[in-house]
N, C-alpha and C. Protein backbone atom coordinates (compact mmCIF):
# COMPACT_ATOMS: atom_id res chain seq x y z
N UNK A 1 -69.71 -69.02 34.77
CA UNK A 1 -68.31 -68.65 34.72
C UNK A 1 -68.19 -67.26 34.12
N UNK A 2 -67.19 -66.07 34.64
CA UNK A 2 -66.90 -65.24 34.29
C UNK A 2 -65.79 -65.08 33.37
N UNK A 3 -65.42 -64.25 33.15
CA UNK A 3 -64.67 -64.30 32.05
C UNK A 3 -64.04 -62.26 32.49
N UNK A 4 -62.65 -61.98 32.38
CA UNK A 4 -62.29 -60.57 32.15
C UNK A 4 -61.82 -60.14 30.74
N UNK A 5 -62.12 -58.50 30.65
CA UNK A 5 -62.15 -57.64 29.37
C UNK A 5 -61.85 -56.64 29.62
N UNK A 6 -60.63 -56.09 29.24
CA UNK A 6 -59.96 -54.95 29.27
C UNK A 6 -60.45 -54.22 28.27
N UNK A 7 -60.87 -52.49 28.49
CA UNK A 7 -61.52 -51.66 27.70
C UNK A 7 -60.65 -50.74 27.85
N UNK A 8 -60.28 -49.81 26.65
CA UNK A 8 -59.61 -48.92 26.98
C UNK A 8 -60.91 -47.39 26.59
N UNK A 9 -60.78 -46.56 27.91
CA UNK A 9 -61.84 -45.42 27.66
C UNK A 9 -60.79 -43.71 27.94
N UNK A 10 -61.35 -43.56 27.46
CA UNK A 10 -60.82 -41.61 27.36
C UNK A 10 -60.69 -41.48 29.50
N UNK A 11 -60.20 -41.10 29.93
CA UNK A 11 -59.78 -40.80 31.89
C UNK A 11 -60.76 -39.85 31.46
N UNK A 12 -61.72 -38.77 31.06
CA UNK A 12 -62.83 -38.08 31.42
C UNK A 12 -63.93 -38.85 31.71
N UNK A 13 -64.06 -39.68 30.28
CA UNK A 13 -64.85 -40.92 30.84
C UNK A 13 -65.43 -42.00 32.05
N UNK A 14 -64.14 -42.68 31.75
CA UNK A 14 -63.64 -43.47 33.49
C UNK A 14 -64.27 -42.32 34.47
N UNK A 15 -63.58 -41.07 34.83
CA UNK A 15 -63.77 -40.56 36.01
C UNK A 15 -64.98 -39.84 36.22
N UNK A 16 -66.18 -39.53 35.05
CA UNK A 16 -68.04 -39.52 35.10
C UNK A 16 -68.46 -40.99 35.50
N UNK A 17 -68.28 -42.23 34.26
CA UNK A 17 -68.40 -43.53 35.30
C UNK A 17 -68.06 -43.86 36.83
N UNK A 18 -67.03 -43.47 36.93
CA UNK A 18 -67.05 -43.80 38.29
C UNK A 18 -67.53 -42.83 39.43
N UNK A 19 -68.05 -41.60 39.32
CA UNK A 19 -68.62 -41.17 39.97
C UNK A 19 -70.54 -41.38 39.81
N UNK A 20 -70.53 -41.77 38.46
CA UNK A 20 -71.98 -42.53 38.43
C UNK A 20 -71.99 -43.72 39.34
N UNK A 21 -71.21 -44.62 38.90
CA UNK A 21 -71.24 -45.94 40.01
C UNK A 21 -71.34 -45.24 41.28
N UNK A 22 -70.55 -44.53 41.92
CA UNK A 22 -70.78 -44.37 42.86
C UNK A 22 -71.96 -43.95 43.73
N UNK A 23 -72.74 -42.85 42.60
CA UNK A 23 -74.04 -42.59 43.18
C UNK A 23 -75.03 -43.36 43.15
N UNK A 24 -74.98 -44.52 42.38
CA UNK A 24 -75.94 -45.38 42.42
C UNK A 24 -75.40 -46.62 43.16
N UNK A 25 -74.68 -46.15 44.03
CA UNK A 25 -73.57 -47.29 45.38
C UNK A 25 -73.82 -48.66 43.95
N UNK A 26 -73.30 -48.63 42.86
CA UNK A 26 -72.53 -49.70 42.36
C UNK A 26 -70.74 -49.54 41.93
N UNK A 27 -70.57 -50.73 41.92
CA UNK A 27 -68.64 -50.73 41.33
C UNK A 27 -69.11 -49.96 39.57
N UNK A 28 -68.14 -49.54 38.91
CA UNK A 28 -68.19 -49.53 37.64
C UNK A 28 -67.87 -50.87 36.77
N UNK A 29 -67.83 -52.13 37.48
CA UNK A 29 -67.86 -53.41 36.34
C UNK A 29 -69.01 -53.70 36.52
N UNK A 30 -69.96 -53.18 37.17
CA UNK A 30 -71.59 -53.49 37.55
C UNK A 30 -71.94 -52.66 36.33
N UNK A 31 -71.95 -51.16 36.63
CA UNK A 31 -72.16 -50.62 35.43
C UNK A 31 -71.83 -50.96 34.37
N UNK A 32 -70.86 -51.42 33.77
CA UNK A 32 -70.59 -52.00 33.03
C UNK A 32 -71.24 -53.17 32.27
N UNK A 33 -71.32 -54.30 32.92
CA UNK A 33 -71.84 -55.51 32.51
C UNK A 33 -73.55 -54.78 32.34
N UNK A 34 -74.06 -53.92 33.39
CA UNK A 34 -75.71 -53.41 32.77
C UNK A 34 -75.68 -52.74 31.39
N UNK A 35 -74.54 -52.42 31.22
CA UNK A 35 -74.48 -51.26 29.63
C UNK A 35 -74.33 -52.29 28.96
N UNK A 36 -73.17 -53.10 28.88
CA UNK A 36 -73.35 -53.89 28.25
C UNK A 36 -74.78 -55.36 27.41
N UNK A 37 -75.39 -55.61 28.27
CA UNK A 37 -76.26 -56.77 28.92
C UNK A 37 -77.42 -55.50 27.91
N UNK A 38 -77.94 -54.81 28.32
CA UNK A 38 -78.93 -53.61 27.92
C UNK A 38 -78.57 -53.84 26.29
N UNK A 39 -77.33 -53.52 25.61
CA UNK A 39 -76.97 -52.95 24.12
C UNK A 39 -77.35 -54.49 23.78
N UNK A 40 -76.84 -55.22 24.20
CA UNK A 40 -77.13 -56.82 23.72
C UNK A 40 -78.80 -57.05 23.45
N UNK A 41 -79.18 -56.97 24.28
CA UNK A 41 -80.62 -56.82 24.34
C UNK A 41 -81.53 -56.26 23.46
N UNK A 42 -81.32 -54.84 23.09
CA UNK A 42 -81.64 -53.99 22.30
C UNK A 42 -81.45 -54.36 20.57
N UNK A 43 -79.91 -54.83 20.52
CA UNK A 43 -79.38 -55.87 19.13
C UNK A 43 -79.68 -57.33 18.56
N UNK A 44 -80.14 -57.68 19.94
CA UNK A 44 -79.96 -58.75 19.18
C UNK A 44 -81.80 -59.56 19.10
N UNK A 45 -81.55 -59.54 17.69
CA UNK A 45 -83.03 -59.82 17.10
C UNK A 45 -83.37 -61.13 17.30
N UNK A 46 -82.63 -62.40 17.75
CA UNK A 46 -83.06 -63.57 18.03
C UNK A 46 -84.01 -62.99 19.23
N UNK A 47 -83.30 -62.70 20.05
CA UNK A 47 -84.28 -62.83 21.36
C UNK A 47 -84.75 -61.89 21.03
N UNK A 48 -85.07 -60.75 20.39
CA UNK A 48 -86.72 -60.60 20.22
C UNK A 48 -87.42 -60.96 19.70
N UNK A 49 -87.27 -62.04 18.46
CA UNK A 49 -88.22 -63.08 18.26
C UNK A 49 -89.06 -63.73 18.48
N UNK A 50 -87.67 -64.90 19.57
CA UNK A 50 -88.46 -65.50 20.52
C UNK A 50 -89.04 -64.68 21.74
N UNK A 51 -88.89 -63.78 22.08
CA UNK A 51 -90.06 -62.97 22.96
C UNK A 51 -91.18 -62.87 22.32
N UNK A 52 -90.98 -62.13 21.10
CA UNK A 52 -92.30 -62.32 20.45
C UNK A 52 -93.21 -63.36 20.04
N UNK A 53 -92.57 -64.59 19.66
CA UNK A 53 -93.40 -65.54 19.90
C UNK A 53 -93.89 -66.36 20.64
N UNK A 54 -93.17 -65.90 21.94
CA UNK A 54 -93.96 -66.24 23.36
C UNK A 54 -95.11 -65.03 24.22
N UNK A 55 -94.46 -64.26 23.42
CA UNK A 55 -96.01 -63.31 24.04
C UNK A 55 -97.06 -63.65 23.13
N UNK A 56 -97.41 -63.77 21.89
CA UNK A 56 -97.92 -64.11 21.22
C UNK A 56 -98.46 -65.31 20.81
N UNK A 57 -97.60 -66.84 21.75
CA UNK A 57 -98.33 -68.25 22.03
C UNK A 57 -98.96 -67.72 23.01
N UNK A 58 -98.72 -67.09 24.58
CA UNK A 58 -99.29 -67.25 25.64
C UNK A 58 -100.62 -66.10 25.38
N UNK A 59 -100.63 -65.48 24.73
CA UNK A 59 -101.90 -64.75 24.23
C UNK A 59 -102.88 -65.27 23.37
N UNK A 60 -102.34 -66.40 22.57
CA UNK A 60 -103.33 -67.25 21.68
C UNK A 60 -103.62 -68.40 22.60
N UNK A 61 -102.71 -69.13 23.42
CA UNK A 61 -103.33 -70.09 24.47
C UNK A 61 -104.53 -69.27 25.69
N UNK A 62 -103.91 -68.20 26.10
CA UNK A 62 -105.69 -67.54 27.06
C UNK A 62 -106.74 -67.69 25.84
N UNK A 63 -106.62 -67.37 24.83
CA UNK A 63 -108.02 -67.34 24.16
C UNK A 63 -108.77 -68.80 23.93
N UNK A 64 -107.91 -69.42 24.03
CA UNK A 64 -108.04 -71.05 23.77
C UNK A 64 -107.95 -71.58 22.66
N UNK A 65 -106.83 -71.05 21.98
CA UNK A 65 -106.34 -71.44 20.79
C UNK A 65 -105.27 -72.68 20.68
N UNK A 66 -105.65 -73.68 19.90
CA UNK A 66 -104.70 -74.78 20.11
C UNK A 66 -103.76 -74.80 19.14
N UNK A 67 -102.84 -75.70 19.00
CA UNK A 67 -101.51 -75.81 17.96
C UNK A 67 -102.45 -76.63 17.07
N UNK A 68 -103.39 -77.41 17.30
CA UNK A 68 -104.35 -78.21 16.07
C UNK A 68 -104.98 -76.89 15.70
N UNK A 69 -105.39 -76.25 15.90
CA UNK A 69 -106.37 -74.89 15.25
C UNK A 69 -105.03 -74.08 13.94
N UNK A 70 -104.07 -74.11 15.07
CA UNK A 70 -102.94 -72.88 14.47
C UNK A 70 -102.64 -73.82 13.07
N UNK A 71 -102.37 -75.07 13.07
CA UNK A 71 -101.91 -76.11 11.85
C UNK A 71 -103.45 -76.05 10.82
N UNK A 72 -104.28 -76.23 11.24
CA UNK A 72 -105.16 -75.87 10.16
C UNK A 72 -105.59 -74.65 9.38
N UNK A 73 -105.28 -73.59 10.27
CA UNK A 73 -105.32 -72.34 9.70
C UNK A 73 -104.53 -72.17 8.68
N UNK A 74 -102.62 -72.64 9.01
CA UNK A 74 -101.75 -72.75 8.06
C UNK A 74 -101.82 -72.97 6.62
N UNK A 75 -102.78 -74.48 7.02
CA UNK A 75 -103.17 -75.41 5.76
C UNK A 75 -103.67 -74.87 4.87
N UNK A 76 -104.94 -74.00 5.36
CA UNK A 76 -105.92 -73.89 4.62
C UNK A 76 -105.52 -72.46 3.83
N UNK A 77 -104.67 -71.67 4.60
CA UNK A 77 -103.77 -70.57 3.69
C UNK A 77 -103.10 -70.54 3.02
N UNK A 78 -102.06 -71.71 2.65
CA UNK A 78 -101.49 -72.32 1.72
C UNK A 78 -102.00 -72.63 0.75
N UNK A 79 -103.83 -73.27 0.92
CA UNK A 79 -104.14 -74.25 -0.15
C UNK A 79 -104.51 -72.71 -1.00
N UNK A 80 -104.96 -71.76 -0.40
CA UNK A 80 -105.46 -70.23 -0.84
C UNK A 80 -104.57 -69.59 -1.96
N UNK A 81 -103.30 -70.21 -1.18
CA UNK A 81 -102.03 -69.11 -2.05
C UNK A 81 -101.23 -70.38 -3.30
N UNK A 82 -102.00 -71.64 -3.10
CA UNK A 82 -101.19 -72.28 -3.81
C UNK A 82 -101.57 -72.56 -5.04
């Protein structure tokens, strides 16, 4: 489901956007939602987290690292620091 959002921008603005959209044959709510969608991306630190800890399971699973290996490693660093 979509949802609309009224922005209010400077008319110099608007009228470089919309001649950008145009050269890249998109509408300016295309442009839009990519500027938007991009800044989100860039901010928001959950999902780079979890990116990071999926590049970083699927790089310890090729090596053949298991979640029983990863839990003992834990353990035994704890018992180190405890």
């Amino acid at each position: 489901m979509t949802t609309q959002m009224i922005v209010r921008i400077d008319e110099g603005v608007k009228n470089r956007l919309n001649r950008l959209a145009r050269l890249e044959g998109k509408t300016t709510s295309e442009i839009v939602r990519e500027l938007i969608e991009e800044r989100i991306k860039e901010r928001d630190i959950g999902a780079y987290v979890d990116d990071l800890w999926n590049r970083i399971g699927r790089k310890l699973k090729s090596k053949g690292v298991t979640a029983a290996i990863i839990d003992k490693a834990v353990k035994e660093a704890r018992k180190k620091q405890g």
